[in-house]
Protein backbone atom coordinates (compact mmCIF):
# COMPACT_ATOMS: atom_id res chain seq x y z
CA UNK A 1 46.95 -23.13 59.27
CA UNK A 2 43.50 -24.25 58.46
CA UNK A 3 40.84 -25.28 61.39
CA UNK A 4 38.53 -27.76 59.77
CA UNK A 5 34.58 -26.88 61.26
CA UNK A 6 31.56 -29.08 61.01
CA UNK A 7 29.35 -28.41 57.79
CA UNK A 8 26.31 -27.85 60.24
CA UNK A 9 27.83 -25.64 62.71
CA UNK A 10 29.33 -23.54 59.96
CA UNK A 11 25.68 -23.41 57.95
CA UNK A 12 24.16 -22.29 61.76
CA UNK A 13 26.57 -19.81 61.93
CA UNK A 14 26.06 -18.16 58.75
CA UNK A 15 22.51 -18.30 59.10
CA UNK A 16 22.00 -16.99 62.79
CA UNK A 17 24.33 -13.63 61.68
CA UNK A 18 23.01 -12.85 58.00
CA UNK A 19 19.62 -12.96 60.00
CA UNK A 20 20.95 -10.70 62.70
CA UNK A 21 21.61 -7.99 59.36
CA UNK A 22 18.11 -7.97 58.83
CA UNK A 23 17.28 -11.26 56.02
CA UNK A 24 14.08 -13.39 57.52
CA UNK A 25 15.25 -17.12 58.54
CA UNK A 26 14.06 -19.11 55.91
CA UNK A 27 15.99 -16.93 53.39
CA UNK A 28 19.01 -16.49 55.57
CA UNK A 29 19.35 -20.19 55.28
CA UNK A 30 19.50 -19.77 51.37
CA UNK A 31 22.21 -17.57 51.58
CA UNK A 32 24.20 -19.76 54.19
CA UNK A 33 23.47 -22.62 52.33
CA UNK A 34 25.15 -21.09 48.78
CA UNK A 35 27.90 -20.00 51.03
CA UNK A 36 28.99 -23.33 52.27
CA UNK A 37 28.40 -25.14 48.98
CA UNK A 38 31.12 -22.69 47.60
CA UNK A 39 33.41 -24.25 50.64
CA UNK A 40 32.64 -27.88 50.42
CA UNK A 41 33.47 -27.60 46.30
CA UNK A 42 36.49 -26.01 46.96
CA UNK A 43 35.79 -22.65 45.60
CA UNK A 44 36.75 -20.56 48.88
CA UNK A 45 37.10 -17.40 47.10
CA UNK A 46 33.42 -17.65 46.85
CA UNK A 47 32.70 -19.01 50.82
CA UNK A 48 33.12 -18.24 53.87
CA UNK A 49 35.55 -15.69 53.46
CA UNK A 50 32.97 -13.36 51.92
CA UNK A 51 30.04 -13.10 54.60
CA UNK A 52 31.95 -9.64 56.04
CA UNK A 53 31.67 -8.63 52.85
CA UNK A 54 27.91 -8.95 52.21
CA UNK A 55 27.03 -7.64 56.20
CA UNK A 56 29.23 -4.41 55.24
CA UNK A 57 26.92 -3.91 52.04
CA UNK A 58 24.16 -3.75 54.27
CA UNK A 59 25.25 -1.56 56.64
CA UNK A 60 26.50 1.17 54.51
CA UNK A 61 23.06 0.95 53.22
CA UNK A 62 24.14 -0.17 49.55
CA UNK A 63 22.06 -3.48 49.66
CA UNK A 64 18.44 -3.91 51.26
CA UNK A 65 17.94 -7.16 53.15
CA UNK A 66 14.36 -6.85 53.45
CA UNK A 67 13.71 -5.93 49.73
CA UNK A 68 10.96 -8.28 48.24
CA UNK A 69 11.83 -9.62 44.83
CA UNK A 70 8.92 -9.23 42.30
CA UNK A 71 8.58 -10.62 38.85
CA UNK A 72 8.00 -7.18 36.27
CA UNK A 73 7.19 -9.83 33.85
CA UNK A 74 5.90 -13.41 33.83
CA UNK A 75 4.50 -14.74 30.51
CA UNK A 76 4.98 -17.91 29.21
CA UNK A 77 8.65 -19.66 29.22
CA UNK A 78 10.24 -16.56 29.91
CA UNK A 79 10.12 -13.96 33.12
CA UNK A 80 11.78 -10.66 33.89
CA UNK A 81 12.61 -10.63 37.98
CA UNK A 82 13.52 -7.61 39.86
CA UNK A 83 15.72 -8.04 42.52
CA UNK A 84 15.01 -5.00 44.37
CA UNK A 85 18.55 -4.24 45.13
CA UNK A 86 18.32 -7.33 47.78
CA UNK A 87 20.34 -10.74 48.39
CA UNK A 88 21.61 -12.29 45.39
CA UNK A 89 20.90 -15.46 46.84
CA UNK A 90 17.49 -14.62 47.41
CA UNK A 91 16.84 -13.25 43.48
CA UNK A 92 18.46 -16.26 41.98
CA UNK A 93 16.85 -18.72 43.92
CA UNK A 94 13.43 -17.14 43.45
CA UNK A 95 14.54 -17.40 39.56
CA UNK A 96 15.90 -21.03 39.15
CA UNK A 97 12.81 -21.78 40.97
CA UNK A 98 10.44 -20.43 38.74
CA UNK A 99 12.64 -21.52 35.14
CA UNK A 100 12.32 -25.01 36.03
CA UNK A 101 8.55 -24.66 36.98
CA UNK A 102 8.18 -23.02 32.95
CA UNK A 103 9.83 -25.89 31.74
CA UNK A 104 7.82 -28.15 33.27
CA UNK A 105 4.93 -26.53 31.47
CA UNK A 106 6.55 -25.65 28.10
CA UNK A 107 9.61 -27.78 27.94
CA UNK A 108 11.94 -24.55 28.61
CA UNK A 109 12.30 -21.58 31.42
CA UNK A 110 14.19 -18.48 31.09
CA UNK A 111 14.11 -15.91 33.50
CA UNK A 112 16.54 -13.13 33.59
CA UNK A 113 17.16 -11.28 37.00
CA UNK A 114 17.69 -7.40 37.03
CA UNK A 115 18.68 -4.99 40.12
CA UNK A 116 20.75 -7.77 42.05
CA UNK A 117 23.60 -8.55 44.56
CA UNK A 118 26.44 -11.28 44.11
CA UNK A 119 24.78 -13.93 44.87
CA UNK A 120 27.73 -16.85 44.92
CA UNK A 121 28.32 -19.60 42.99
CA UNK A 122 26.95 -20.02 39.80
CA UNK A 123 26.66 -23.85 39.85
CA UNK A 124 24.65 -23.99 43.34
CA UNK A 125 21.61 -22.39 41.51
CA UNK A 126 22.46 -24.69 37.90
CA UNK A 127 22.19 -27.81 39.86
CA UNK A 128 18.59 -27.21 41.41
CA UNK A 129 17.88 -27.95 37.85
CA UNK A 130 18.70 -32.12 38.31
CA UNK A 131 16.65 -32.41 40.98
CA UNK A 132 14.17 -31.70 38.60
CA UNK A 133 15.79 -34.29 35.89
CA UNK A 134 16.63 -31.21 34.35
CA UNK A 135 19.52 -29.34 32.59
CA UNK A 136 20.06 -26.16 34.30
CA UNK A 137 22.14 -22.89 33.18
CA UNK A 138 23.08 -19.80 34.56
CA UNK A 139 25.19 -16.68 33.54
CA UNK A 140 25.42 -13.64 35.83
CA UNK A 141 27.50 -10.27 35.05
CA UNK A 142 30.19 -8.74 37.33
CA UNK A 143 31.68 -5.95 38.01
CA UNK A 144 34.65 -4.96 35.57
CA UNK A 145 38.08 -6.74 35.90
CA UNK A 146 38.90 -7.73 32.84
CA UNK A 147 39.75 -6.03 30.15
CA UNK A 148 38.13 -5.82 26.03
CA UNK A 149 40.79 -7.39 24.04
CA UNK A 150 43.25 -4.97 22.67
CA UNK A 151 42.94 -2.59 25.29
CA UNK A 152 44.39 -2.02 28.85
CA UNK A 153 41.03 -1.17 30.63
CA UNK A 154 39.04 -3.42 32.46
CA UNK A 155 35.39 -2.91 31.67
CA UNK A 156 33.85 -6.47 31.38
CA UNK A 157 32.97 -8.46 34.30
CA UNK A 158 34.57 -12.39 34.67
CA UNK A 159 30.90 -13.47 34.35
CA UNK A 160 30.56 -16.85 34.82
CA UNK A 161 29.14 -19.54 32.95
CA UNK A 162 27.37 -22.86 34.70
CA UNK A 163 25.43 -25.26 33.28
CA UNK A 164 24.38 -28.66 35.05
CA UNK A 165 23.25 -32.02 32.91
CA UNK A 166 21.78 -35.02 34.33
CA UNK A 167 23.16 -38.41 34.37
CA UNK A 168 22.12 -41.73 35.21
CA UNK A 169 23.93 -43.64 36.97
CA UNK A 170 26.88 -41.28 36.60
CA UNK A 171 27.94 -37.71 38.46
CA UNK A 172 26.14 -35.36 36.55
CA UNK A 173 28.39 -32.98 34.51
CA UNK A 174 28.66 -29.72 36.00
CA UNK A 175 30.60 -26.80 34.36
CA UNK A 176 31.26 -23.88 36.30
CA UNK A 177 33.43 -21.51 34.97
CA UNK A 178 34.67 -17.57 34.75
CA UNK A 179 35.70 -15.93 31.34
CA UNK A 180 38.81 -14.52 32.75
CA UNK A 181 41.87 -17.16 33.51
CA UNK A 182 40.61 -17.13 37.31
CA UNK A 183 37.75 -15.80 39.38
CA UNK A 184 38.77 -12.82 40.57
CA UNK A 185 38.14 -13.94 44.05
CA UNK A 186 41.20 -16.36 43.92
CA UNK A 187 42.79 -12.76 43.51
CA UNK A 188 40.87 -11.42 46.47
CA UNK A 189 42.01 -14.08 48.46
CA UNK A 190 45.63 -14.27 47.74
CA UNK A 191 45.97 -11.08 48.92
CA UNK A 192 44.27 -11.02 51.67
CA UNK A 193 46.16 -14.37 53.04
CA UNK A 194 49.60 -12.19 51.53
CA UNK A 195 50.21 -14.78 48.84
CA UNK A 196 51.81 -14.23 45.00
CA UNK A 197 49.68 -15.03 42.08
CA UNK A 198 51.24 -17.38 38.94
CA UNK A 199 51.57 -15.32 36.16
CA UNK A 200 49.33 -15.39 33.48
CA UNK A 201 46.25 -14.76 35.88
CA UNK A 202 46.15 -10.82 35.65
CA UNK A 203 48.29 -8.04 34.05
CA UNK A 204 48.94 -4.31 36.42
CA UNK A 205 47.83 -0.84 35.42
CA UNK A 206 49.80 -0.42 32.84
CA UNK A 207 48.71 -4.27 30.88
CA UNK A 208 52.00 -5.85 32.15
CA UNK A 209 51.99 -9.15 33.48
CA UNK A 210 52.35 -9.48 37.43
CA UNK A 211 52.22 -12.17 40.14
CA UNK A 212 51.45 -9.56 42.73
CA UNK A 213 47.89 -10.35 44.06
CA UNK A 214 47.86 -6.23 45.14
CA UNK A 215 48.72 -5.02 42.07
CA UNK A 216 46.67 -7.25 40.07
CA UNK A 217 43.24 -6.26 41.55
CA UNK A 218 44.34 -2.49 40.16
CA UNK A 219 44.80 -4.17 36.70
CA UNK A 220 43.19 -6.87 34.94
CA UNK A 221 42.40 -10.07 34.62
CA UNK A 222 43.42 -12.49 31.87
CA UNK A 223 40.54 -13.59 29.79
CA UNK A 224 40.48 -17.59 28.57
CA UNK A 225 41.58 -17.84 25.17
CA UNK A 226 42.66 -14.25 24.91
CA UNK A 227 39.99 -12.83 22.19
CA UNK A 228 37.56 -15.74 22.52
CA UNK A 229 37.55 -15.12 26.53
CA UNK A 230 36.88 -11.56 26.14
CA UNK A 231 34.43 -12.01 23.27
CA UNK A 232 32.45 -14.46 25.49
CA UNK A 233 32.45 -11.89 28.31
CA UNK A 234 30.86 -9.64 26.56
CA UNK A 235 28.06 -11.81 25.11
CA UNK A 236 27.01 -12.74 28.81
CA UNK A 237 27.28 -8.97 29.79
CA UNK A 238 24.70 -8.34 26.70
CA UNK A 239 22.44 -11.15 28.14
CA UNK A 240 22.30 -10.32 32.03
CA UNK A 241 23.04 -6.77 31.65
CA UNK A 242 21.25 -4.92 28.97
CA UNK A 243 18.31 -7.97 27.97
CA UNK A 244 17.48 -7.70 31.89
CA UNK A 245 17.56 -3.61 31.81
CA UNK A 246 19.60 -3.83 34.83
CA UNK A 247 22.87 -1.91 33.62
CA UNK A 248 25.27 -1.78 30.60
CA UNK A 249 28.34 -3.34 30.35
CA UNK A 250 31.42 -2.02 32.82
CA UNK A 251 28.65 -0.44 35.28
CA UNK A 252 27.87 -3.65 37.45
CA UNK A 253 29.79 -2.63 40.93
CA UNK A 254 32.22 -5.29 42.98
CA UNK A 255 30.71 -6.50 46.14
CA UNK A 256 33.55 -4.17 48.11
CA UNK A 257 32.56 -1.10 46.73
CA UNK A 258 29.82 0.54 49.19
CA UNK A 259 29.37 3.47 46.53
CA UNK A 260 25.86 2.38 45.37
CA UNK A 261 23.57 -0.55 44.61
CA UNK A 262 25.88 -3.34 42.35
CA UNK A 263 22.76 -3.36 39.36
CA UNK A 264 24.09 -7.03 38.79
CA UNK A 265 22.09 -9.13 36.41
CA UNK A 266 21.58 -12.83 36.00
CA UNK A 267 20.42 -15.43 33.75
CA UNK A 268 18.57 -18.23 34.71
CA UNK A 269 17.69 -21.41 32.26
CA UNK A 270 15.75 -24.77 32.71
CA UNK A 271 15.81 -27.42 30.55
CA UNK A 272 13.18 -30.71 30.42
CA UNK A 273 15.15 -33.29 28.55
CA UNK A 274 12.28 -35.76 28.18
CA UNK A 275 11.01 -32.91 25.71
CA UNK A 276 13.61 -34.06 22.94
CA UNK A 277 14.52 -37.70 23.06
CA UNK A 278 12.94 -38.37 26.28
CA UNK A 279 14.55 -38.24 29.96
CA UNK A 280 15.77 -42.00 30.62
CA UNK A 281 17.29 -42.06 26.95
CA UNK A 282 19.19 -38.63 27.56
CA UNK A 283 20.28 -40.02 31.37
CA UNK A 284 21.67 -43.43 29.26
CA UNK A 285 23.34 -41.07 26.63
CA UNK A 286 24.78 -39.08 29.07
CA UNK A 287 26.43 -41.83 30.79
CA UNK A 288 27.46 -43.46 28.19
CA UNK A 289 29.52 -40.43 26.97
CA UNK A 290 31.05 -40.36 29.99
CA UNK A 291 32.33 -43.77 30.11
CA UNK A 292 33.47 -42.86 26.47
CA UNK A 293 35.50 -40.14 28.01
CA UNK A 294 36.64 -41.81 30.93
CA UNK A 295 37.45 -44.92 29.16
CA UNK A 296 39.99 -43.42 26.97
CA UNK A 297 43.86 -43.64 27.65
CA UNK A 298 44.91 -40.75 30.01
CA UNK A 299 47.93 -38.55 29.80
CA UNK A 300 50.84 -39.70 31.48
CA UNK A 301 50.33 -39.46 35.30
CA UNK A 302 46.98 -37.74 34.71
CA UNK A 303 43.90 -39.20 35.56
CA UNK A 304 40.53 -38.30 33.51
CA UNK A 305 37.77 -36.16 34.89
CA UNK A 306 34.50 -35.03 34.27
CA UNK A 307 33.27 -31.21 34.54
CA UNK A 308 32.11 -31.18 38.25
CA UNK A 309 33.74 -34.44 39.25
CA UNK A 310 36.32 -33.28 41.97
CA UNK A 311 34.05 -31.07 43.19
CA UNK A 312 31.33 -33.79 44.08
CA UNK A 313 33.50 -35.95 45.16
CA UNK A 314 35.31 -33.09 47.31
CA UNK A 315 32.01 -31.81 48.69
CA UNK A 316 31.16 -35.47 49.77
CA UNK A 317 34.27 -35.83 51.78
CA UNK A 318 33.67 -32.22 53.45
CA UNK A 319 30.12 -32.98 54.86
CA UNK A 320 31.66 -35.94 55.97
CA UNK A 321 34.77 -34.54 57.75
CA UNK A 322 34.09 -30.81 57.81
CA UNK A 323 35.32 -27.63 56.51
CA UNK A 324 38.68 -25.93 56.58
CA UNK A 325 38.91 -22.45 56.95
CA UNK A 326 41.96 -20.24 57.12
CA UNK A 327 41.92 -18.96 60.45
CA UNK A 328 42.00 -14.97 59.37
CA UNK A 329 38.27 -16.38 58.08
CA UNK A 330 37.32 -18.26 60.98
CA UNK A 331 38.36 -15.23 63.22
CA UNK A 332 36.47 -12.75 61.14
CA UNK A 333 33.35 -14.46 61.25
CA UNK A 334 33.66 -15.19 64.82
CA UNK A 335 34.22 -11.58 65.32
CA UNK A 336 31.23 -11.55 63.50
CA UNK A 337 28.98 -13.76 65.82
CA UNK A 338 29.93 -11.75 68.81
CA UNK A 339 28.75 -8.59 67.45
CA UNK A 340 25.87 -9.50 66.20
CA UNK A 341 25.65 -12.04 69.84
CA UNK A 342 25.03 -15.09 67.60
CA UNK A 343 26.48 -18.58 67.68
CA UNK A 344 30.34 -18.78 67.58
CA UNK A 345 32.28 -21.67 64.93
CA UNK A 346 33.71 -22.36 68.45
């Protein structure tokens, strides 16, 4: 049964035991802060349940908290960031930030992110774009689970895809998506909690289908729109991987392999719409599309939404009423706060 927790005590939390692993406080709050916007948009495979994760990287010495991202290159619209083997929060925050500052000068920022950690969601770092008024995109690589088309062995990554336009008076549209069926951490956490997967998310070993959570995280995952998936997959392994120099495709590792440092790559884009037809005429445009959308007769007992939409409106009701968390969660990052002697959830 879930325990819902306050959206403030769960971001204090967080933030008091990734700092107690060695990240400095301002920082630490970056990473809590991409943590709980995975929970309060409903993508839990991507929350809470992963902080053990990320304070075991650290202590087995596969991830430095304390390394100091640096930009190897910083001309123009474009930049080339090394991570340093640190927090993926930290790298793609440092990033985003400095994309939307290039477009501000030249209309468009690009900044690709080499020698990185996971670093979350991919739509918490696309949406610092609208603060700007801006359209923001990011693609990162991951560590293989899904395998080329025609073949049986995973070597591409899911690699998301999230990009973030601005409305007016409308939710701004907000894609966030994997290339494979699911995330893989919607695998991770089925078996974990002990649960079956539907079929069509992953296929075993041998490229059968399966609905066993277990098995499938030995297989592979199902790609969207079988050779259009994969092909897709590989295009944003090209771009984060191999453009950034941080690794070719299939050698990105999972965040639960302690073997070595992950070499994850990321893409990080900034758009300033009042380049091309100007910002208030884009925000109208925008809105008016989605009232087109929205407008038009919905499937029987379906309702019509937006790219984003549940999630907004999900993440409003959370800060408002709090989180849920499984309790195998809430007790592992309890267990957490008393080794580290940090604030408990409770």
């Amino acid at each position: 049964m879930d325990t819902t927790y306050p959206v403030v005590r769960l971001r204090r939390v967080i933030t008091d035991i990734i700092a107690a692993v060695g990240l400095d406080s301002e920082m630490a709050r970056v990473f809590a802060d991409s943590i709980v916007a995975a929970d309060l948009r409903g993508v839990k495979s991507h929350g809470t349940i992963r902080v053990p994760e990320y304070v075991r990287r650290v202590e087995s010495g596969v991830m430095d908290p304390q390394a100091e991202a640096r930009f190897v290159r910083d001309e123009g619209a474009v930049g080339l960031l090394d991570g340093g083997n640190g927090f993926g929060q930290v790298a793609a925050c440092t990033a985003m930030r400095r994309a939307i500052e290039k477009a501000g000068t030249h209309g468009i920022g690009l900044v690709g992110v080499r020698n990185s950690n996971h670093f979350g969601i991919a739509s918490h770092y696309a949406m610092t774009a609208l603060e700007a008024g801006m359209i923001g995109v990011v693609l990162t690589n991951a560590s293989p689970a899904m395998n080329p088309f025609g073949t049986i062995t995973p070597l591409l990554g899911t690699n998301p895809i999230a990009v973030a336009v601005p409305a007016g008076t409308e939710k701004p549209i907000v894609l966030d998506m994997s290339t494979s069926f699911v995330a893989r951490g919607k695998i991770r956490f089925a078996a974990l909690t002990g649960k079956e997967i539907p079929l069509g998310w992953a296929t075993d070993a041998a490229g059968e289908p399966t609905t066993d959570a277990q098995t499938a995280l030995k297989g592979s995952l199902e790609p969207i729109g079988g050779a259009k998936g994969s092909g897709l997959s590989l295009i944003v392994d090209l771009l984060c991987g191999v453009l950034t120099g941080s690794c070719l495709t299939g050698e990105v590792k999972t965040i639960v392999d302690v073997s070595g440092p992950a070499r994850t790559g990321h893409i990080f884009g900034a758009i300033d719409v009042g380049r091309f037809i100007g910002a208030e005429l884009f925000r109208q445009n925008v809105d008016a599309v989605i009232r087109r959308i929205k407008g038009l007769p919905p499937r029987a007992g379906q309702k019509v939404f937006m790219p984003g939409e549940i999630e907004f409106d999900l993440a409003a009701r959370r800060e408002r009423e709090g989180v849920p968390l499984a309790e195998e969660v809430a007790r592992n990052l309890n267990a957490l706060a008393e080794r580290f002697k940090t604030s408990r959830l409770e």
